[in-house]
C-alpha atoms as a PDB file:
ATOM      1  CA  UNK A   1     -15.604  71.688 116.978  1.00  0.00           C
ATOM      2  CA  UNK A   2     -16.007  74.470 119.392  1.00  0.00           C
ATOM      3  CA  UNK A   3     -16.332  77.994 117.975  1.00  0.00           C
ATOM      4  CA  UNK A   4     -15.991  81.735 119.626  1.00  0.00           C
ATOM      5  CA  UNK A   5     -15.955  85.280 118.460  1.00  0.00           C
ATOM      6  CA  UNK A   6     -13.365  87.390 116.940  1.00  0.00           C
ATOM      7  CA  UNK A   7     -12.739  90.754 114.880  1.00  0.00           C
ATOM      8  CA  UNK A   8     -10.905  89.760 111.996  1.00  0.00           C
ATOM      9  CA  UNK A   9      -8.911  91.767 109.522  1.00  0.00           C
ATOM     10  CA  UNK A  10      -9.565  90.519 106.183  1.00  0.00           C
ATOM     11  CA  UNK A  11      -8.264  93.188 104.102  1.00  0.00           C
ATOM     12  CA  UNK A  12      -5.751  96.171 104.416  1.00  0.00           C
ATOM     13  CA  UNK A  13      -7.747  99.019 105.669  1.00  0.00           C
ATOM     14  CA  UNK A  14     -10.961  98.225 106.135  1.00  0.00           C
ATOM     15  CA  UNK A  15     -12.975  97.483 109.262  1.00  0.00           C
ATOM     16  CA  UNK A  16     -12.797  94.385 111.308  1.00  0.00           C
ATOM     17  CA  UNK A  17     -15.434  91.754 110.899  1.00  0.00           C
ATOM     18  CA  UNK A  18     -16.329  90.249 114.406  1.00  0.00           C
ATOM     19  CA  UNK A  19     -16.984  86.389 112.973  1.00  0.00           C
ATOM     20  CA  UNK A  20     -17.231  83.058 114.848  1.00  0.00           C
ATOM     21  CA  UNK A  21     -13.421  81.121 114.309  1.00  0.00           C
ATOM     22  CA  UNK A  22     -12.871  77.766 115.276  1.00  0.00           C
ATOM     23  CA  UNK A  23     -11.005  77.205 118.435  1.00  0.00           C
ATOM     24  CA  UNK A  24      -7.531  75.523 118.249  1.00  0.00           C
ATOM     25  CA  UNK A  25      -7.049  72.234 119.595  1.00  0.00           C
ATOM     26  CA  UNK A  26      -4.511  72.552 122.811  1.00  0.00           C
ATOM     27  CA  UNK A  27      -0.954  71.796 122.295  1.00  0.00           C
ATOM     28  CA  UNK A  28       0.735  69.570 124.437  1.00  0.00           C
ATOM     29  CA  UNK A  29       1.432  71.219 127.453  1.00  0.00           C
ATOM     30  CA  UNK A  30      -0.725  73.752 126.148  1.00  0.00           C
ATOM     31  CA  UNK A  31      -3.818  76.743 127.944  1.00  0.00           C
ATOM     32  CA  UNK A  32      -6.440  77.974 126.521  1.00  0.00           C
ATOM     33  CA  UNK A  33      -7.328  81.578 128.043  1.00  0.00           C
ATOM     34  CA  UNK A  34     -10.547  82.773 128.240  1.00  0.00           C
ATOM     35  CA  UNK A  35      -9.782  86.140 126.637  1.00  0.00           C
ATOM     36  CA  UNK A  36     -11.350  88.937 129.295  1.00  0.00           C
ATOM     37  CA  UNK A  37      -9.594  92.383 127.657  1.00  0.00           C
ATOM     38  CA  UNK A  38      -6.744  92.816 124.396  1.00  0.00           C
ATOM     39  CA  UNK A  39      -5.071  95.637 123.641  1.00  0.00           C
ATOM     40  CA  UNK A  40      -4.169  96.481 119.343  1.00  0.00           C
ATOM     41  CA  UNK A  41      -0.280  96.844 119.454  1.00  0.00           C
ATOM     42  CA  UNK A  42       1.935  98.439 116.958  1.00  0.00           C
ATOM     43  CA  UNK A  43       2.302  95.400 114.893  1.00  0.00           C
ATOM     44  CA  UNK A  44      -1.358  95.115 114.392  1.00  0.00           C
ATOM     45  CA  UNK A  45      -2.062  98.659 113.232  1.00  0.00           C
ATOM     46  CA  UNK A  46       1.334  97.760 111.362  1.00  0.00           C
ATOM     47  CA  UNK A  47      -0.473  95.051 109.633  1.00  0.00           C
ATOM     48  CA  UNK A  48      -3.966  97.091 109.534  1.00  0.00           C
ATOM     49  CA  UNK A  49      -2.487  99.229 107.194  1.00  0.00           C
ATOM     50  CA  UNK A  50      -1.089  96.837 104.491  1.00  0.00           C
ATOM     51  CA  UNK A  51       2.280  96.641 105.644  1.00  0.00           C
ATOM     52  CA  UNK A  52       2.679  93.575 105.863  1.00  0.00           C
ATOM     53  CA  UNK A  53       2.528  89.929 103.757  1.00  0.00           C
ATOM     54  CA  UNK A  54      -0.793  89.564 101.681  1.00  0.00           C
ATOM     55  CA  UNK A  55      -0.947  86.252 102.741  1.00  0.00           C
ATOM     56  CA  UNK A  56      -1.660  86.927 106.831  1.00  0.00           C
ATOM     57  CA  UNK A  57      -5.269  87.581 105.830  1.00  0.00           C
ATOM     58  CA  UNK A  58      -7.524  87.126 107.337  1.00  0.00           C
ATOM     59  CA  UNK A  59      -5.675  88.049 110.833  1.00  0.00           C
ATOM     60  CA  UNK A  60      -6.838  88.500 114.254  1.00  0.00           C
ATOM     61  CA  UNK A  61      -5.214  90.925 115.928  1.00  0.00           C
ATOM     62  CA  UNK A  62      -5.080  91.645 119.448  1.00  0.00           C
ATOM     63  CA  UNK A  63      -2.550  89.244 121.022  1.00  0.00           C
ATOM     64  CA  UNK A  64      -1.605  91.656 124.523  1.00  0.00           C
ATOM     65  CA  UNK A  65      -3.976  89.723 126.628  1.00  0.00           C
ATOM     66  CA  UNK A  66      -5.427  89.474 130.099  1.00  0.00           C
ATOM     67  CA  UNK A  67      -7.638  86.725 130.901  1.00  0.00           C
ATOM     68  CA  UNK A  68      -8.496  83.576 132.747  1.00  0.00           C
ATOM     69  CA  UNK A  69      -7.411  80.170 132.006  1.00  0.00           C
ATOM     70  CA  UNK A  70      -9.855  77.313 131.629  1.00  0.00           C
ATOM     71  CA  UNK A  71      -8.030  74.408 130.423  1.00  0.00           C
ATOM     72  CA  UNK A  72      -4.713  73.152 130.575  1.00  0.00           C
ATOM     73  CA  UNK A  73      -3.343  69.601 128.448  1.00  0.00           C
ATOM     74  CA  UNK A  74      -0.700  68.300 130.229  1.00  0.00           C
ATOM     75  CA  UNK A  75      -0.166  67.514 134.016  1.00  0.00           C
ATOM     76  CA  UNK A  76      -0.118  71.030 135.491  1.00  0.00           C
ATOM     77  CA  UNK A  77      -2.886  71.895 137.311  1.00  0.00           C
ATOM     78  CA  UNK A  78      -1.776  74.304 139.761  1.00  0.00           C
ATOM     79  CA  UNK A  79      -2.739  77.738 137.432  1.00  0.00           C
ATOM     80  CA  UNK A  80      -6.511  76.619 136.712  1.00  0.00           C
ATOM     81  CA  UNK A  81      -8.553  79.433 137.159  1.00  0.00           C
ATOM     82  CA  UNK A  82      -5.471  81.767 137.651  1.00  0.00           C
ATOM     83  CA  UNK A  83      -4.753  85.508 136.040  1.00  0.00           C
ATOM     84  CA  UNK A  84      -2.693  85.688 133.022  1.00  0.00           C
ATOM     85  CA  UNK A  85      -1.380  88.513 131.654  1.00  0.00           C
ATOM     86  CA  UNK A  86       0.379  88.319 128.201  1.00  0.00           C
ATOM     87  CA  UNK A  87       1.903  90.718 125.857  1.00  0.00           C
END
């Protein structure tokens, strides 16, 4: 399976680990984005500093995204290669 790099958060506190994660198998009718910038959001810092479940660890935060898409599983195929901007 395909691998890529991401900071993790795998404890409450301390600093993110930047480790290689498998990639996800696409959903029907799913993208996969290759991730160009990502913001932290409230929730994440939220998260960062242990307010939240125990059992979210490890977490990658980080899910305001802009990037390119670079595969799509289904039958749309006019957005390859477009934008996207999520958050």
């Amino acid at each position: 399976m395909e691998t890529c790099k991401a900071a993790v958060i795998t404890g409450f506190n301390d600093p993110t680990e930047m480790r290689d994660v498998q990639m996800p198998d696409l959903e029907p009718t799913g993208m996969l984005v290759e991730v160009e910038a990502a913001t932290l959001c409230g929730t994440d810092v939220h998260i960062w500093h242990n307010a939240a479940n125990p059992k979210m660890l490890p977490y990658i935060p980080g899910h305001e995204t802009a990037g390119r898409i670079v595969a799509i599983n289904g039958e749309r195929y006019d957005v390859h290669g477009d934008e996207l901007k999520e958050g």
